[in-house]
C-alpha atoms as a PDB file:
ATOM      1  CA  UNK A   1      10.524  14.666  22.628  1.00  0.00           C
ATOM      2  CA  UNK A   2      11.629  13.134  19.628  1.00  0.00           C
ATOM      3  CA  UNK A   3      14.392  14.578  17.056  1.00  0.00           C
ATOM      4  CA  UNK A   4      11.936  15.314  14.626  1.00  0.00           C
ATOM      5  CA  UNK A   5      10.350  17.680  17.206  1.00  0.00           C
ATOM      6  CA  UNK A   6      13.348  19.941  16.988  1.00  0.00           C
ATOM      7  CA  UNK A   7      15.136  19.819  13.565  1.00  0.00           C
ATOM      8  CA  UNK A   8      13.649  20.573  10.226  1.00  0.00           C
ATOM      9  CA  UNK A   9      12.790  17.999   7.954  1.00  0.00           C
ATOM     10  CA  UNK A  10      13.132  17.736   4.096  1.00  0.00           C
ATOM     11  CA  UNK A  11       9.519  16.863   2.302  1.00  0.00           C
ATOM     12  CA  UNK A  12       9.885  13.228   1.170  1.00  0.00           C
ATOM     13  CA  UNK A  13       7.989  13.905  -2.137  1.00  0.00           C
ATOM     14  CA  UNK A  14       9.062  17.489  -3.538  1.00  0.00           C
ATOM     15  CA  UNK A  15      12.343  17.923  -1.216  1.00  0.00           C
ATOM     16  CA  UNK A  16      11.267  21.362  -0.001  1.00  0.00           C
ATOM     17  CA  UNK A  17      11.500  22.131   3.848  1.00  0.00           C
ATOM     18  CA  UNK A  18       8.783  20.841   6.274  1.00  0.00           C
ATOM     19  CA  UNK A  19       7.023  23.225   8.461  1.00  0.00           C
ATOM     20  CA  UNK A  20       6.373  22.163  12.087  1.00  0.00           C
ATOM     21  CA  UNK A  21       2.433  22.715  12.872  1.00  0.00           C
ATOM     22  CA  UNK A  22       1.824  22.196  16.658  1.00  0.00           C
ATOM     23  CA  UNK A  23      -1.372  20.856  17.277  1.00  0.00           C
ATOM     24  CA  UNK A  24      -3.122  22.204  20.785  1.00  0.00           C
ATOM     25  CA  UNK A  25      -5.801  19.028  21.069  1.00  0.00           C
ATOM     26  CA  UNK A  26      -2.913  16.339  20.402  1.00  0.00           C
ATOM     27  CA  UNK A  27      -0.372  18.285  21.823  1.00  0.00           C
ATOM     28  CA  UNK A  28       2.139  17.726  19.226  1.00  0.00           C
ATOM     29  CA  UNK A  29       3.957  19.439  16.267  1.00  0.00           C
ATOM     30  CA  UNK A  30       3.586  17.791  12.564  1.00  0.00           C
ATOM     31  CA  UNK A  31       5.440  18.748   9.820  1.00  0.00           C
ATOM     32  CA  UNK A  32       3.362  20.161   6.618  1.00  0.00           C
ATOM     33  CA  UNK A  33       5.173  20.732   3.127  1.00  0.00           C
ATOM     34  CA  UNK A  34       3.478  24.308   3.177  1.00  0.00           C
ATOM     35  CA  UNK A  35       5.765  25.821   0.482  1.00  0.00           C
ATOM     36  CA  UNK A  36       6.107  22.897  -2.239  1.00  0.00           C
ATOM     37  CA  UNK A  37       3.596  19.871  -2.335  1.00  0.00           C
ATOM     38  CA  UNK A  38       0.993  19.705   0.852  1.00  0.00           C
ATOM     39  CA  UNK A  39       2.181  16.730   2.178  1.00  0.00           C
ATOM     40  CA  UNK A  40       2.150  15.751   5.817  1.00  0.00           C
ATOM     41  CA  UNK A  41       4.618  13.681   8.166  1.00  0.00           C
ATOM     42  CA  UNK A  42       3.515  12.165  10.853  1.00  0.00           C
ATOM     43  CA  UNK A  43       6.201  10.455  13.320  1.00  0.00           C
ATOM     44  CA  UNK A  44       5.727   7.080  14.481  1.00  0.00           C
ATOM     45  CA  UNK A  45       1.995   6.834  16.337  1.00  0.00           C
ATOM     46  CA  UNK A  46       0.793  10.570  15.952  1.00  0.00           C
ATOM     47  CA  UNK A  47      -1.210   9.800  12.591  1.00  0.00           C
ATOM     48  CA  UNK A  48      -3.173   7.684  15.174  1.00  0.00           C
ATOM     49  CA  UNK A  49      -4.335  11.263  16.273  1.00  0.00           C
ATOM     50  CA  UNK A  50      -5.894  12.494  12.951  1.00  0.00           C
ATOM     51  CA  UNK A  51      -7.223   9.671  11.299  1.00  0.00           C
ATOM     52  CA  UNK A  52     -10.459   9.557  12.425  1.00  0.00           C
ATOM     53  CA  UNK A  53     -13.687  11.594  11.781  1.00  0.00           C
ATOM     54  CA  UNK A  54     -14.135  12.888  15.497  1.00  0.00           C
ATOM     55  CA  UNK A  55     -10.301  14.146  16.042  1.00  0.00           C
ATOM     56  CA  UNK A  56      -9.531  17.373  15.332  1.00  0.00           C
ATOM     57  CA  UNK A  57      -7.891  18.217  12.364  1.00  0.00           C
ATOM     58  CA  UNK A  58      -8.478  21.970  12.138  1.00  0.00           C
ATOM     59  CA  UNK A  59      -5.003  23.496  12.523  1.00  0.00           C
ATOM     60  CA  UNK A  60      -3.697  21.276   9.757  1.00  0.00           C
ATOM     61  CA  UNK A  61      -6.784  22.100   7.965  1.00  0.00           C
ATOM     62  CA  UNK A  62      -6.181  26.036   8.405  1.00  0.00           C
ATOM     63  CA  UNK A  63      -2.341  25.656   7.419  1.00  0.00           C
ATOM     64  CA  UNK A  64      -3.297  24.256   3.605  1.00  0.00           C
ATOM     65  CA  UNK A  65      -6.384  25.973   2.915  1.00  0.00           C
ATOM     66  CA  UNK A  66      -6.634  28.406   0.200  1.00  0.00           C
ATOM     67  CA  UNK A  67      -2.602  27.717  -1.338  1.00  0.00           C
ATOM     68  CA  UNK A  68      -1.543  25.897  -4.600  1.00  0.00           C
ATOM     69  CA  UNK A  69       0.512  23.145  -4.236  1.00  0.00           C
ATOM     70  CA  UNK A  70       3.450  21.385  -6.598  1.00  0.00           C
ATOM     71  CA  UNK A  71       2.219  18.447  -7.736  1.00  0.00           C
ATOM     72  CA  UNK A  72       4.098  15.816  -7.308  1.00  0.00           C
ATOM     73  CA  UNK A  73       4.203  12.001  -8.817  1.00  0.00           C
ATOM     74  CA  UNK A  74       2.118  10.161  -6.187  1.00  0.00           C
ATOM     75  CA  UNK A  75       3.659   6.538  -7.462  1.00  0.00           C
ATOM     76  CA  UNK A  76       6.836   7.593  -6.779  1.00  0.00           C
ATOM     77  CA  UNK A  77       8.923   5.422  -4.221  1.00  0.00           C
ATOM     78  CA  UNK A  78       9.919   8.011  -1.000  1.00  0.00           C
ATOM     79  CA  UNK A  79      12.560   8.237   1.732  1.00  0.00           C
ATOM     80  CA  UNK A  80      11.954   9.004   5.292  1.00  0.00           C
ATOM     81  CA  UNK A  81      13.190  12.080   6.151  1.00  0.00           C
ATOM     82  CA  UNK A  82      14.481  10.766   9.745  1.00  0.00           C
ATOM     83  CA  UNK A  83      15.175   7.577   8.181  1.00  0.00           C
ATOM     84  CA  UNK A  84      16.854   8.191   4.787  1.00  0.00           C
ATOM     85  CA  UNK A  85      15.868   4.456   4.141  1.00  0.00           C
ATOM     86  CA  UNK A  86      12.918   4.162   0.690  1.00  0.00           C
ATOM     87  CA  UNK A  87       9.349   3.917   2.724  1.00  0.00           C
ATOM     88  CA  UNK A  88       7.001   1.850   1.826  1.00  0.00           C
ATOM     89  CA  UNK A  89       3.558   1.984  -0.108  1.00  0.00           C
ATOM     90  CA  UNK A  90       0.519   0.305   1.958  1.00  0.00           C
ATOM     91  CA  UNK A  91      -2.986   1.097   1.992  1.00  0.00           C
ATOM     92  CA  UNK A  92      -5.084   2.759   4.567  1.00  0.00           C
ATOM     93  CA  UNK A  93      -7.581   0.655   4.287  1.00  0.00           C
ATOM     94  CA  UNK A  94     -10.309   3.859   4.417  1.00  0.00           C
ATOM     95  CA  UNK A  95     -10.689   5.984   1.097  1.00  0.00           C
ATOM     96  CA  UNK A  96      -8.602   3.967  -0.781  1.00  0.00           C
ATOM     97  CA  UNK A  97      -5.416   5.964  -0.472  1.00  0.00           C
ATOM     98  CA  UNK A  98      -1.846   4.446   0.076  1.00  0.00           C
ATOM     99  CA  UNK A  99      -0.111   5.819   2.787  1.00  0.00           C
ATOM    100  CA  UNK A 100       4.181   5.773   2.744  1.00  0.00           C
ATOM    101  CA  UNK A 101       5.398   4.072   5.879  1.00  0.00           C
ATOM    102  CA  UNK A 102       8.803   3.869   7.258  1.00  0.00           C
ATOM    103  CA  UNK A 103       9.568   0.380   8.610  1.00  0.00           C
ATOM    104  CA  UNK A 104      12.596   1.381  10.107  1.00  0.00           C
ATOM    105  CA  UNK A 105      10.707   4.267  12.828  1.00  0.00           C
ATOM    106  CA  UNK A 106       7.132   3.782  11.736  1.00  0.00           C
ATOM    107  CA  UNK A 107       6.545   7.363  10.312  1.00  0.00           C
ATOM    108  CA  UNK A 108       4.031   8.016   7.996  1.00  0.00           C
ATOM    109  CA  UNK A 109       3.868  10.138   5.230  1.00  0.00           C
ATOM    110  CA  UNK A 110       0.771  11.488   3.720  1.00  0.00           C
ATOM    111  CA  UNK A 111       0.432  13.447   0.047  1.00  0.00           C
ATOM    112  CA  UNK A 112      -1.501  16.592  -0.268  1.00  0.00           C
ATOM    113  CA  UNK A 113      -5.525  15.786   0.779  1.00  0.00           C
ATOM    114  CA  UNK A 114      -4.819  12.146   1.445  1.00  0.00           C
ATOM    115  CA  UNK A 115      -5.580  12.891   5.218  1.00  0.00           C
ATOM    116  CA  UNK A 116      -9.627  13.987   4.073  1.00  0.00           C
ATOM    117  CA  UNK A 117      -9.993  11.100   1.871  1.00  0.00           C
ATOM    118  CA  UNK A 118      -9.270   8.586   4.989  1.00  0.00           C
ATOM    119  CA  UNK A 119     -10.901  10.592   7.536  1.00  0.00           C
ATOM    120  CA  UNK A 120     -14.069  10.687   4.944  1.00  0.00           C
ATOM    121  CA  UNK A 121     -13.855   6.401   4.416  1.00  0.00           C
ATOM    122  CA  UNK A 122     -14.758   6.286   1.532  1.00  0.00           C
ATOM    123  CA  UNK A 123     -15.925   3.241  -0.276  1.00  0.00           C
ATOM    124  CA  UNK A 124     -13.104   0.794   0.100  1.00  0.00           C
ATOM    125  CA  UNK A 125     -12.190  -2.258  -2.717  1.00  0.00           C
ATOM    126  CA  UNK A 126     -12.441  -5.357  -0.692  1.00  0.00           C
ATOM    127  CA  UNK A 127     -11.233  -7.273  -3.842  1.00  0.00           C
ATOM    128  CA  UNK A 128      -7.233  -7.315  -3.318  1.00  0.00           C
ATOM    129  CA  UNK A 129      -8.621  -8.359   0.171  1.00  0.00           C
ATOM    130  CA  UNK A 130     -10.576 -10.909  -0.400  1.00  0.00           C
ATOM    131  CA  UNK A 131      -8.061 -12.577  -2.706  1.00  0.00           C
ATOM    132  CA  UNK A 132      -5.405 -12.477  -0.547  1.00  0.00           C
ATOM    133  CA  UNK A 133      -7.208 -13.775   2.213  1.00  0.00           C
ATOM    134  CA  UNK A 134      -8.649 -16.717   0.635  1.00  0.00           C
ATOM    135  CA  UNK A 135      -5.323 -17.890  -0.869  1.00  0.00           C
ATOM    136  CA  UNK A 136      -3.496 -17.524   2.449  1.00  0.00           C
ATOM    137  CA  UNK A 137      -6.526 -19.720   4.012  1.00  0.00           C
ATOM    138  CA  UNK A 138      -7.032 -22.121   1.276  1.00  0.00           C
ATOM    139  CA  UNK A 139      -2.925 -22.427   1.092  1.00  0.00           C
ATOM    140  CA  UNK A 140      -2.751 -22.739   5.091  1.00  0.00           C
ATOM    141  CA  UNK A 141      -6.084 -25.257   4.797  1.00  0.00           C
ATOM    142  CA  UNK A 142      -4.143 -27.657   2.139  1.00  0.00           C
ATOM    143  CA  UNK A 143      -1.166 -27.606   5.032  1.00  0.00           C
ATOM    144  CA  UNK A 144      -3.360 -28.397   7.695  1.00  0.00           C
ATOM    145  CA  UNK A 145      -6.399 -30.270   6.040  1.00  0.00           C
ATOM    146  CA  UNK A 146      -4.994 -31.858   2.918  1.00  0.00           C
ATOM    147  CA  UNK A 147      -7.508 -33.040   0.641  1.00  0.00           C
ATOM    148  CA  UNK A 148     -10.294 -31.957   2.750  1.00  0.00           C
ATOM    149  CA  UNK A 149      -9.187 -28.066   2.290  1.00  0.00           C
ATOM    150  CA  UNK A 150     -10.949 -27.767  -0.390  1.00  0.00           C
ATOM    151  CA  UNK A 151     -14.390 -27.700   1.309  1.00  0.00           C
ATOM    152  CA  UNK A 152     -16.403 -24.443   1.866  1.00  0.00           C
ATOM    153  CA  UNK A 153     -15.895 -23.053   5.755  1.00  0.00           C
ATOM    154  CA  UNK A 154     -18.134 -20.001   5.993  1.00  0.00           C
ATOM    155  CA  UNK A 155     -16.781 -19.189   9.243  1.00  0.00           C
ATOM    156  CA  UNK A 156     -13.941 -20.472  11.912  1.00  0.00           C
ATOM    157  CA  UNK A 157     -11.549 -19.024  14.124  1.00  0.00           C
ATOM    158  CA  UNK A 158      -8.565 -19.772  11.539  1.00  0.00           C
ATOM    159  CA  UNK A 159     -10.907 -17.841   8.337  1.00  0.00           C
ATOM    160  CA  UNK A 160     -11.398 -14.836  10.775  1.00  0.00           C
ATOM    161  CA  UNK A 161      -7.581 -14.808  11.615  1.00  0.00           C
ATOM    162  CA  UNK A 162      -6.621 -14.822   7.822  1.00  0.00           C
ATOM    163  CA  UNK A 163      -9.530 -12.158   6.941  1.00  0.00           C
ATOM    164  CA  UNK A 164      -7.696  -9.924   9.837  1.00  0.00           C
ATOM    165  CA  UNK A 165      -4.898 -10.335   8.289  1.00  0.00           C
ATOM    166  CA  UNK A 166      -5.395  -9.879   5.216  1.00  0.00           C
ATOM    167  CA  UNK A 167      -7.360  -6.956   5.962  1.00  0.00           C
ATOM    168  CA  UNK A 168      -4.354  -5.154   7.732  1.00  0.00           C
ATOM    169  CA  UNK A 169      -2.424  -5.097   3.864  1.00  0.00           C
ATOM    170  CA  UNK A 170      -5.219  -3.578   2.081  1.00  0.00           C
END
């Protein structure tokens, strides 16, 4: 059981106290910001359990529906409540949403209906993508390759490796 299973946290983004939601089909509490913002906190691997269209997300879903949450400044750098170290802005890569991560113990926090918008997909901008993956390749070709780097590859082991990557930041 980890500590956040037992202590109350404070709500990264409106600083309002975190109530723990245990979840029956992933067997686990999560901490909700029920009385300020919405948000969610998910320790290290348990957003894993909710982010995809066929896990269930109902008990979370009962906890926020029908209430009025603060709003808060989305933009806004955040610490981890277990942490106390800033997280870290990154993108889901589904619904266009970006998620604050704690590098330090890998939690996640979420903003009020952030959780829908990944479940749902969404359409997702490929453009920071592809840009970042074709300057990491075409840098890593002129490495490797030289003057010949600058010759189309439509596909190779070392593209798909940089797409991957690149794919993971956006």
């Amino acid at each position: 059981m980890s500590d956040n299973q037992e202590k109350d946290l404070v709500c990264p983004a409106c600083g309002e106290i975190m109530k723990k939601v245990f979840i029956p089909d992933a067997g686990i509490n999560i901490d909700i910001c029920i009385d300020g913002c919405g948000g969610i906190f998910f320790d290290n691997r348990e957003f894993n359990k909710f982010d995809e269209p066929n896990e269930s997300v109902d008990e979370i879903l009962r906890m926020v529906e029908g209430r009025t949450f603060k709003k808060v400044d989305e933009s806004e750098q955040r610490k981890c409540p277990l942490c106390r170290i800033p997280m870290v802005k990154m993108g889901s890569g589904k619904g266009g949403v970006q998620i604050d991560v704690c590098n330090k113990c890998g939690a996640k926090f979420l903003d009020n209906g952030e959780l829908l918008k990944i479940r749902e997909g969404g359409e997702v901008d490929n453009t920071k993508t592809d840009e970042l993956m074709n300057s990491l390749y075409k840098e890593n070709l002129r490495n490797v390759l030289g003057e010949n780097a600058n010759k189309p590859i439509k596909s190779s082991p070392r593209r798909q490796f940089f797409e991957d990557l690149a794919r993971k930041f956006f």
